[in-house]
C-alpha atoms as a PDB file:
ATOM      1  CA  UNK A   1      -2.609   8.668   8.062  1.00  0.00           C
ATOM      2  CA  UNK A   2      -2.250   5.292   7.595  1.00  0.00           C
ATOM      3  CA  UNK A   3      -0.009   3.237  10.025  1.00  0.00           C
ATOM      4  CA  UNK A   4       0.646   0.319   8.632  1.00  0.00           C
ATOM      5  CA  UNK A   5       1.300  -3.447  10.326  1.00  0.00           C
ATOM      6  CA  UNK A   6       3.479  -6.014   8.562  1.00  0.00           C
ATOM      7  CA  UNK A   7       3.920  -8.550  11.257  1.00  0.00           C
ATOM      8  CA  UNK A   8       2.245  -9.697  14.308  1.00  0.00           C
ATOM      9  CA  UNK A   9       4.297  -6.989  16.382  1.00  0.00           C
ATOM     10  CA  UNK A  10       3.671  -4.407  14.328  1.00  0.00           C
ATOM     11  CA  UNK A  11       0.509  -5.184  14.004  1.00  0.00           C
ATOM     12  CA  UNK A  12      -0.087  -4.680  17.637  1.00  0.00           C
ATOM     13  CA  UNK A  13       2.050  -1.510  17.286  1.00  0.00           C
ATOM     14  CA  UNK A  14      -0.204  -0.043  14.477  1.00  0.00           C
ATOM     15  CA  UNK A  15      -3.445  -0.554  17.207  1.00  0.00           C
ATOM     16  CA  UNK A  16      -2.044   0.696  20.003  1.00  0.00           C
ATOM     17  CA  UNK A  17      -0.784   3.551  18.121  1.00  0.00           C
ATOM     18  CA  UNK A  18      -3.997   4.629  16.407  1.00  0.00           C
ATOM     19  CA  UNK A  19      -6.070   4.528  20.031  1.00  0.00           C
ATOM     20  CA  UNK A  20      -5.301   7.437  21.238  1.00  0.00           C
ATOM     21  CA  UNK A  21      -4.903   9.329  17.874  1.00  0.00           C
ATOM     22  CA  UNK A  22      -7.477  10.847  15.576  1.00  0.00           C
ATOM     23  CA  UNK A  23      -7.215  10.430  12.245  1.00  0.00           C
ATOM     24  CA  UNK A  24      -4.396   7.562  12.483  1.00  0.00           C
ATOM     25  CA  UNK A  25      -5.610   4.460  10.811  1.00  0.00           C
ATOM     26  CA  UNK A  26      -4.142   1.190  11.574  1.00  0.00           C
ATOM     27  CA  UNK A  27      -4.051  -1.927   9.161  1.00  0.00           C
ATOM     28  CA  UNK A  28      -3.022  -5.553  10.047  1.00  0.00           C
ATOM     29  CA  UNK A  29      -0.656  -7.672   7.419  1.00  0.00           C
ATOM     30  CA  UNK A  30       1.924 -10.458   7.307  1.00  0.00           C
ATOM     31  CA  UNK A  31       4.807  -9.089   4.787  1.00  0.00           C
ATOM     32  CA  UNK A  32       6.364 -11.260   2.086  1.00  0.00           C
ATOM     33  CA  UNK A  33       9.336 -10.902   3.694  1.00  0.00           C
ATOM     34  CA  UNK A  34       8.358 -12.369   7.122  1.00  0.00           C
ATOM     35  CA  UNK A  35       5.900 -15.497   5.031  1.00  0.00           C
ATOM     36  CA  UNK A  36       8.575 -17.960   6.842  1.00  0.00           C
ATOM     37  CA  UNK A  37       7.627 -17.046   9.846  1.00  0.00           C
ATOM     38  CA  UNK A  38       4.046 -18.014   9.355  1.00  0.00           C
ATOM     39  CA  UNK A  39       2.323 -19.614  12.072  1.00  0.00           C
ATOM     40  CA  UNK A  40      -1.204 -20.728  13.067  1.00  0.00           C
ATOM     41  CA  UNK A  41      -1.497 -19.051  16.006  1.00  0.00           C
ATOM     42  CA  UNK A  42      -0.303 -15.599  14.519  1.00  0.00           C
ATOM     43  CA  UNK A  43      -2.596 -15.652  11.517  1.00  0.00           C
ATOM     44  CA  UNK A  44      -5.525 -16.231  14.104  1.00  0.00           C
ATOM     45  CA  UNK A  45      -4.664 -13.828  16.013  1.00  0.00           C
ATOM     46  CA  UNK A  46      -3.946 -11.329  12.721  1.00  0.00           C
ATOM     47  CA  UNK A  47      -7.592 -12.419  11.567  1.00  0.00           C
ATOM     48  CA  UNK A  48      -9.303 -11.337  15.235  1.00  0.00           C
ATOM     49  CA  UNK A  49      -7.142  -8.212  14.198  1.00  0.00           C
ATOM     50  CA  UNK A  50      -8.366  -7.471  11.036  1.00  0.00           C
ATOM     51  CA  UNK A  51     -12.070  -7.852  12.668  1.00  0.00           C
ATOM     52  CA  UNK A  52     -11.500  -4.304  14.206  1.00  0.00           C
ATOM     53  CA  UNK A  53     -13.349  -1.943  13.425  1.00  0.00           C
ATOM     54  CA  UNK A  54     -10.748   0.620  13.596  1.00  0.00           C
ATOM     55  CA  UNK A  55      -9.009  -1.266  11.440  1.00  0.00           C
ATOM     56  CA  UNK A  56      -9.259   0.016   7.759  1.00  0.00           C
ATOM     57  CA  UNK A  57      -7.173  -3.100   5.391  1.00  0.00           C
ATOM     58  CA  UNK A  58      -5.281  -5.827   5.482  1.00  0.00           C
ATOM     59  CA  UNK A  59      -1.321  -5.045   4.548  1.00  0.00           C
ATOM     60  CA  UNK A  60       0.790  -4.816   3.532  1.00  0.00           C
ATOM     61  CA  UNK A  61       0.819  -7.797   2.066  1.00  0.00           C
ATOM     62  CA  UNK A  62       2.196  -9.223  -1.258  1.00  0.00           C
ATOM     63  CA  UNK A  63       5.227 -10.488  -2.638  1.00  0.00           C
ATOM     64  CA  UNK A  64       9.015  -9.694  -2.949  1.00  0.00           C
ATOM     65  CA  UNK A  65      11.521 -11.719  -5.130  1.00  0.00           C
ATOM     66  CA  UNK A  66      13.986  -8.630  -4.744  1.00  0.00           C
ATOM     67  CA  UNK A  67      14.270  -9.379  -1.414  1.00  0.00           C
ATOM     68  CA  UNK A  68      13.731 -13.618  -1.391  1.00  0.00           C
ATOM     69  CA  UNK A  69      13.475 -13.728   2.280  1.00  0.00           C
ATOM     70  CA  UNK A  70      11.363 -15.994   2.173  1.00  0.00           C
ATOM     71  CA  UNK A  71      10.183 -18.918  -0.089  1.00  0.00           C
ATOM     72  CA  UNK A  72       8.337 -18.021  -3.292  1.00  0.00           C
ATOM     73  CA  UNK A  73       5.689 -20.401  -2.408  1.00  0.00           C
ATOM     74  CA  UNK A  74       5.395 -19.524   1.049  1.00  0.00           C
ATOM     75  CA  UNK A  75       5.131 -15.539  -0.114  1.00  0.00           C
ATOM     76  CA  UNK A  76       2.014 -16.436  -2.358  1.00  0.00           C
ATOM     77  CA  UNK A  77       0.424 -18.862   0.203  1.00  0.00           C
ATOM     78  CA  UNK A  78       0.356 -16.046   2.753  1.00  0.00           C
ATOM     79  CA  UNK A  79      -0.239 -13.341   0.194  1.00  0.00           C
ATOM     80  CA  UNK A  80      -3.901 -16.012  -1.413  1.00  0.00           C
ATOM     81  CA  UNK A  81      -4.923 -16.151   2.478  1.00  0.00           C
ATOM     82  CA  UNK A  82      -4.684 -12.580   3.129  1.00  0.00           C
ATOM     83  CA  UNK A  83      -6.942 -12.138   0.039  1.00  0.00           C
ATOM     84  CA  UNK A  84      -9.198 -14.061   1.186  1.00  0.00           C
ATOM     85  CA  UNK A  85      -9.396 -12.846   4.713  1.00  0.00           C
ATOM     86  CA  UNK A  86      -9.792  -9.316   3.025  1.00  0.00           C
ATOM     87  CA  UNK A  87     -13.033 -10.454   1.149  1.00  0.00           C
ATOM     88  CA  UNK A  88     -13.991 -12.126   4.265  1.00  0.00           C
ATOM     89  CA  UNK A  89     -14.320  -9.091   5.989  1.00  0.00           C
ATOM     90  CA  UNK A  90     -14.716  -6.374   3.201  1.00  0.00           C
ATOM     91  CA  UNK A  91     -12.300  -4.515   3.631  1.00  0.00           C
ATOM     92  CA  UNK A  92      -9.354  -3.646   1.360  1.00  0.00           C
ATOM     93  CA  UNK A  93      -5.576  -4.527   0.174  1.00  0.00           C
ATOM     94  CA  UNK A  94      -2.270  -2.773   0.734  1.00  0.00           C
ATOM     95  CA  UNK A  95      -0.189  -4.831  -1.746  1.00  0.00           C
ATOM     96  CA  UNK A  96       3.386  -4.976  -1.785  1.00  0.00           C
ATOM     97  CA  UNK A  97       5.098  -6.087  -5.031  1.00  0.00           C
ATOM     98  CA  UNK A  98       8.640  -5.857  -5.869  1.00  0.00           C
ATOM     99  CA  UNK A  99      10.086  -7.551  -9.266  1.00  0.00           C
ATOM    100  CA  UNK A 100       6.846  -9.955  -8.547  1.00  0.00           C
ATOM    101  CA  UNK A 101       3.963  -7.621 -10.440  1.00  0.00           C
ATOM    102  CA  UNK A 102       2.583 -10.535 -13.143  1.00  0.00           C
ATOM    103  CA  UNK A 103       2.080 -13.232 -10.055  1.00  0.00           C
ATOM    104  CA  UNK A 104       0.764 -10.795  -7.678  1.00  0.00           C
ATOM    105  CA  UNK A 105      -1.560  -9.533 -10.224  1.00  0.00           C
ATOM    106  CA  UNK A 106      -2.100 -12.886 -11.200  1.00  0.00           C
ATOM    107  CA  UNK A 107      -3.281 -13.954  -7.361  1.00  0.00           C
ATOM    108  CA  UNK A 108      -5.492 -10.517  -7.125  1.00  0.00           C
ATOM    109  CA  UNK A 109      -7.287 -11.851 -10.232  1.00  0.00           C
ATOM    110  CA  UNK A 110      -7.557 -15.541  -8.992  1.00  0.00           C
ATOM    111  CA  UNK A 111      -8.745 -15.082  -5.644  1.00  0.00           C
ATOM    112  CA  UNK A 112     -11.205 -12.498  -6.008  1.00  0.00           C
ATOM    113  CA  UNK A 113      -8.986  -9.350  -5.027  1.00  0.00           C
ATOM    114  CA  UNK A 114     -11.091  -6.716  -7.110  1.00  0.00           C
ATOM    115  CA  UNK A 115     -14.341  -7.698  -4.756  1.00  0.00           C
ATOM    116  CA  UNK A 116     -12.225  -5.503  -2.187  1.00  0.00           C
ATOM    117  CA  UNK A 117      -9.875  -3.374  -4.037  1.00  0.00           C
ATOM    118  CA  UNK A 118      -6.877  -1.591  -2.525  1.00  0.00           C
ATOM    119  CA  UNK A 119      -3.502   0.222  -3.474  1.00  0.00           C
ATOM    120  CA  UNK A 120      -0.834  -0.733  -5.386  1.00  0.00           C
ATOM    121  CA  UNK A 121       1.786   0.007  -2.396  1.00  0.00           C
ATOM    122  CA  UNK A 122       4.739   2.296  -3.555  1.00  0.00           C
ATOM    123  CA  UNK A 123       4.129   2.142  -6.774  1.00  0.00           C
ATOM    124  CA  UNK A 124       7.659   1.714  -9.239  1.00  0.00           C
ATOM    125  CA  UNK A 125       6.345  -0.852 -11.768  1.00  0.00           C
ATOM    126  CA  UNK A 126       5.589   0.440 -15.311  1.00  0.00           C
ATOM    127  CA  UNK A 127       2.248   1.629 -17.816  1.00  0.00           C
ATOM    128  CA  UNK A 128       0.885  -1.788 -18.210  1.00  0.00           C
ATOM    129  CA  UNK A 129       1.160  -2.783 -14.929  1.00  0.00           C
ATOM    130  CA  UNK A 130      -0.355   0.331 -13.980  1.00  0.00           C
ATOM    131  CA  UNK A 131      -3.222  -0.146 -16.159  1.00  0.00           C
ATOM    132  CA  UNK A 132      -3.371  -4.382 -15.014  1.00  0.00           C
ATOM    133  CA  UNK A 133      -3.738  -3.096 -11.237  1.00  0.00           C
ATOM    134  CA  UNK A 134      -6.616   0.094 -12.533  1.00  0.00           C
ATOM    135  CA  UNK A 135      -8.482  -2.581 -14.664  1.00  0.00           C
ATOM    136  CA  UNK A 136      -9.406  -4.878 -11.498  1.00  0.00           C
ATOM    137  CA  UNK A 137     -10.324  -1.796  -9.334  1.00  0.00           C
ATOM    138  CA  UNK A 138      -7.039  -0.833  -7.448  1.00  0.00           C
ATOM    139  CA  UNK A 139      -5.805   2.685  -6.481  1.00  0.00           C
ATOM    140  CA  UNK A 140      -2.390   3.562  -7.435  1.00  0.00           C
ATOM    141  CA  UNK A 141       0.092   5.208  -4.721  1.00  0.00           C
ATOM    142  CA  UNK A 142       3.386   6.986  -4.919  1.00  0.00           C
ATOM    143  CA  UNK A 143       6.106   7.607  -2.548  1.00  0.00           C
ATOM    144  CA  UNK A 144       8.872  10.085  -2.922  1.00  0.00           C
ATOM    145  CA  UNK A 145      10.725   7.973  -5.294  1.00  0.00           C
ATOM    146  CA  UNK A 146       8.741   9.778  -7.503  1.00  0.00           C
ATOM    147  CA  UNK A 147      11.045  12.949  -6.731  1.00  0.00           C
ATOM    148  CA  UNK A 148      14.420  10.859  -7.931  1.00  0.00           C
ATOM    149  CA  UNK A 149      15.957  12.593 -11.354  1.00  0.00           C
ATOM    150  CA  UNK A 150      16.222   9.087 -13.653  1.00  0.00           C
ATOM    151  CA  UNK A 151      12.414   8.185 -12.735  1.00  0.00           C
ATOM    152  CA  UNK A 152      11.119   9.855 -15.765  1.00  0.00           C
ATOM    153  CA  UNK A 153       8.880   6.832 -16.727  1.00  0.00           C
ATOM    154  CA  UNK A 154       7.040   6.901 -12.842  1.00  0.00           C
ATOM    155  CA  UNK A 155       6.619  10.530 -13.591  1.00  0.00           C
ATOM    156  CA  UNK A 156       4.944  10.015 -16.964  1.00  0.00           C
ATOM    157  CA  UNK A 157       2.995   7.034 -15.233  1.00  0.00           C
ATOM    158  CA  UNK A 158       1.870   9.531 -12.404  1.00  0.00           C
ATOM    159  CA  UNK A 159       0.325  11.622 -14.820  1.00  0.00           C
ATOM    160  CA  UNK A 160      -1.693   8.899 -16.870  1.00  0.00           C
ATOM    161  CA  UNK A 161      -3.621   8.058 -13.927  1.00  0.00           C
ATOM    162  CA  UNK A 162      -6.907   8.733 -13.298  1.00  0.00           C
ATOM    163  CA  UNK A 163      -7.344  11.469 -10.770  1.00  0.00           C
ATOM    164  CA  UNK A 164     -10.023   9.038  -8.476  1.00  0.00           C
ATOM    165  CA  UNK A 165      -7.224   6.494  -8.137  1.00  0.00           C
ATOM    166  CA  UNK A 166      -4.114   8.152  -7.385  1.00  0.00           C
ATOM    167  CA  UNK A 167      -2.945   8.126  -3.697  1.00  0.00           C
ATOM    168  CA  UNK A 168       0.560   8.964  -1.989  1.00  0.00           C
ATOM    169  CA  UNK A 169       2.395   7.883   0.978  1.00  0.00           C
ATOM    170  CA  UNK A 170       6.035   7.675   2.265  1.00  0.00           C
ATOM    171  CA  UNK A 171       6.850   4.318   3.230  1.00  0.00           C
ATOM    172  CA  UNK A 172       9.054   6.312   5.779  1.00  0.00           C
ATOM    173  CA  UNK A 173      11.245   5.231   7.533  1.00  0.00           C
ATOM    174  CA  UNK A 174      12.671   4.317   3.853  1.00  0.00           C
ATOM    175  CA  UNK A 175      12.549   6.247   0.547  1.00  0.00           C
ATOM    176  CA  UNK A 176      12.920   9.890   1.731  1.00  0.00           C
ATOM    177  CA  UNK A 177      12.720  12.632  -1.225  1.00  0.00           C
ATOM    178  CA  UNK A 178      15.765  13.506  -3.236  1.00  0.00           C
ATOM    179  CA  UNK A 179      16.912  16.630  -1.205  1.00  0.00           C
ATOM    180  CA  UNK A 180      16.995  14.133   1.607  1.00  0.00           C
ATOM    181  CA  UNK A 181      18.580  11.054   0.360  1.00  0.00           C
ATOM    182  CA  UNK A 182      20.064   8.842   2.667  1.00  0.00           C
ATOM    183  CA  UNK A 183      18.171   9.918   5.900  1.00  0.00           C
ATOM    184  CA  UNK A 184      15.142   8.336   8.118  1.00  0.00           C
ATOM    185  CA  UNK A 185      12.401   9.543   6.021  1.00  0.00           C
ATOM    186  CA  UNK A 186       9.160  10.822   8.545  1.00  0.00           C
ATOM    187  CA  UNK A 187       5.358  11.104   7.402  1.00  0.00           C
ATOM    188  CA  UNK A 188       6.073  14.580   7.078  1.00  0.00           C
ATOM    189  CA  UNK A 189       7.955  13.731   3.752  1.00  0.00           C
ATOM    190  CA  UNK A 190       4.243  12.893   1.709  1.00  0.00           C
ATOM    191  CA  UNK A 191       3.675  17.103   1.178  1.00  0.00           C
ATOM    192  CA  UNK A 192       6.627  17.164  -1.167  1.00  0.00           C
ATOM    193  CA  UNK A 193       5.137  14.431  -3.192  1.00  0.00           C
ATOM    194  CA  UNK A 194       1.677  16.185  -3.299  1.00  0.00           C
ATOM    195  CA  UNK A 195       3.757  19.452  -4.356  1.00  0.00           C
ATOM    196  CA  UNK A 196       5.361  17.377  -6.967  1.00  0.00           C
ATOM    197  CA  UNK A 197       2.620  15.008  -8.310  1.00  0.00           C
ATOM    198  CA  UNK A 198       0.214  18.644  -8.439  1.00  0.00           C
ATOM    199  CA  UNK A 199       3.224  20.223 -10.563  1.00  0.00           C
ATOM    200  CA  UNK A 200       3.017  17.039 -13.097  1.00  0.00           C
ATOM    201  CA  UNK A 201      -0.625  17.356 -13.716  1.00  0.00           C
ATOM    202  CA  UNK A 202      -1.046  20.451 -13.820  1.00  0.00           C
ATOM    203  CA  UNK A 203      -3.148  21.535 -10.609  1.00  0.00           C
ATOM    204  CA  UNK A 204      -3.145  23.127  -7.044  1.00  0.00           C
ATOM    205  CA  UNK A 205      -1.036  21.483  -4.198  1.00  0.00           C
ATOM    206  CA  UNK A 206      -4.080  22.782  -2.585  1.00  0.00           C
ATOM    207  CA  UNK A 207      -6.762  20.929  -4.857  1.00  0.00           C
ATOM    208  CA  UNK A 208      -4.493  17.725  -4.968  1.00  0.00           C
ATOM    209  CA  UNK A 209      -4.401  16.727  -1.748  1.00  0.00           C
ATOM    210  CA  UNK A 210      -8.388  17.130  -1.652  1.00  0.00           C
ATOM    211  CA  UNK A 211      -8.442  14.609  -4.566  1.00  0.00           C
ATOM    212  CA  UNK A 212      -6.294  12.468  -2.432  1.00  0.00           C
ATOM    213  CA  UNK A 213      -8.194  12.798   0.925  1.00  0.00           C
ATOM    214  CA  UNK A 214     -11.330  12.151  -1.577  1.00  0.00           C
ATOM    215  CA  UNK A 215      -9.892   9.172  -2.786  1.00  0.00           C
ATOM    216  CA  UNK A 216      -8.397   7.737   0.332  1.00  0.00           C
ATOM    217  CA  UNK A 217     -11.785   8.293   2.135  1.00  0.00           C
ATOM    218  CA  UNK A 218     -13.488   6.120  -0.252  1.00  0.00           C
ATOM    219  CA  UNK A 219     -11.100   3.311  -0.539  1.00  0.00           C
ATOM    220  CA  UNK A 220     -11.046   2.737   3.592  1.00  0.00           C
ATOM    221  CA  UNK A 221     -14.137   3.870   4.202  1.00  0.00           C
ATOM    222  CA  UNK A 222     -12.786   6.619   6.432  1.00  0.00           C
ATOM    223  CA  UNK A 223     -15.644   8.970   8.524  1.00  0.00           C
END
């Protein structure tokens, strides 16, 4: 499991968490939402972070004009640095993007982002996206929104993509599956998406969470 910093709090959070837990992973990240609040004493200390070893990427990261909390330019000045920290120290991406896909591919592609890789965070963009994000080396990951009735075209998506790329998660507290709409969603959550994505293309529960563990192994490098 992947616990996941977004902030320099949180980022503390995810490393004290993951000490005293086997098989928790922690990752270090300053969210688009929080770029306002950059400072140069809390990207240092997020870079000493990120130097870790226990620490397996740098996210989330990315950018949000949904949201606009925080300037546009400010989101893609902290989203090009924690590129370039990530190639720094080789290890990869956990990329946010909400209504932001062609400029956060567009930052991937100019500052190197396919040296490291990464996922395609809660993934809700469409086909050619999809295929943008596969073409420079990134790993494609679904949440529960992929349980919602009128997200036919994620479905469809889910199925397109290659089987050593796909990955799931559950962004929980937020996004719980359908049957559980409008509570706290928990970790717990991410076997009804394996249930559901293994319905869609047509294999085992059993042998698709293998293919995920596979996949998420190689992407952060996990013993």
């Amino acid at each position: 499991m992947l616990i996941v910093g977004t902030d320099p709090a949180t980022n503390r959070q995810a490393l004290e968490l993951t000490q005293s837990q086997p098989g928790f992973y922690p990752t270090v990240g300053w969210h688009p939402h929080d770029a306002k609040d950059w400072t140069q004493e809390g990207w240092t200390a997020l870079c000493a972070q990120a130097e870790d070893p226990r620490v397996v990427a740098v996210g989330e990261v990315g950018l949000d004009y949904f949201k606009n909390f925080s300037p546009v330019d400010e989101q893609k000045n902290v989203f090009s640095e924690s590129i370039r920290l990530a190639r720094r120290i080789r290890k990869p991406l956990v990329v946010h993007s909400r209504d932001a896909h062609e400029d956060v591919l567009t930052l991937l592609r100019e500052e190197g982002g396919r040296e490291v890789a990464g996922l395609m965070h809660c993934f809700s963009a469409d086909q050619t996206i999809a295929e943008a994000a596969l073409d420079i080396g990134f790993y494609i990951s679904f949440s529960a929104v992929l349980t919602y009735p009128k997200n036919t075209v994620l479905r469809e998506i889910a199925v397109s993509i290659p089987a050593d790329r796909v990955l799931v998660e559950t962004d929980c507290p937020f996004l719980p599956p359908q049957d559980r709409r409008g509570q706290r969603n928990e970790p717990s959550a991410v076997k009804q998406v394996v249930s559901l994505l293994s319905q869609l293309r047509k294999t085992s529960p059993e042998q698709m969470a293998e293919q995920i563990w596979e996949n998420a192994q190689r992407l952060f490098k996990l013993s």
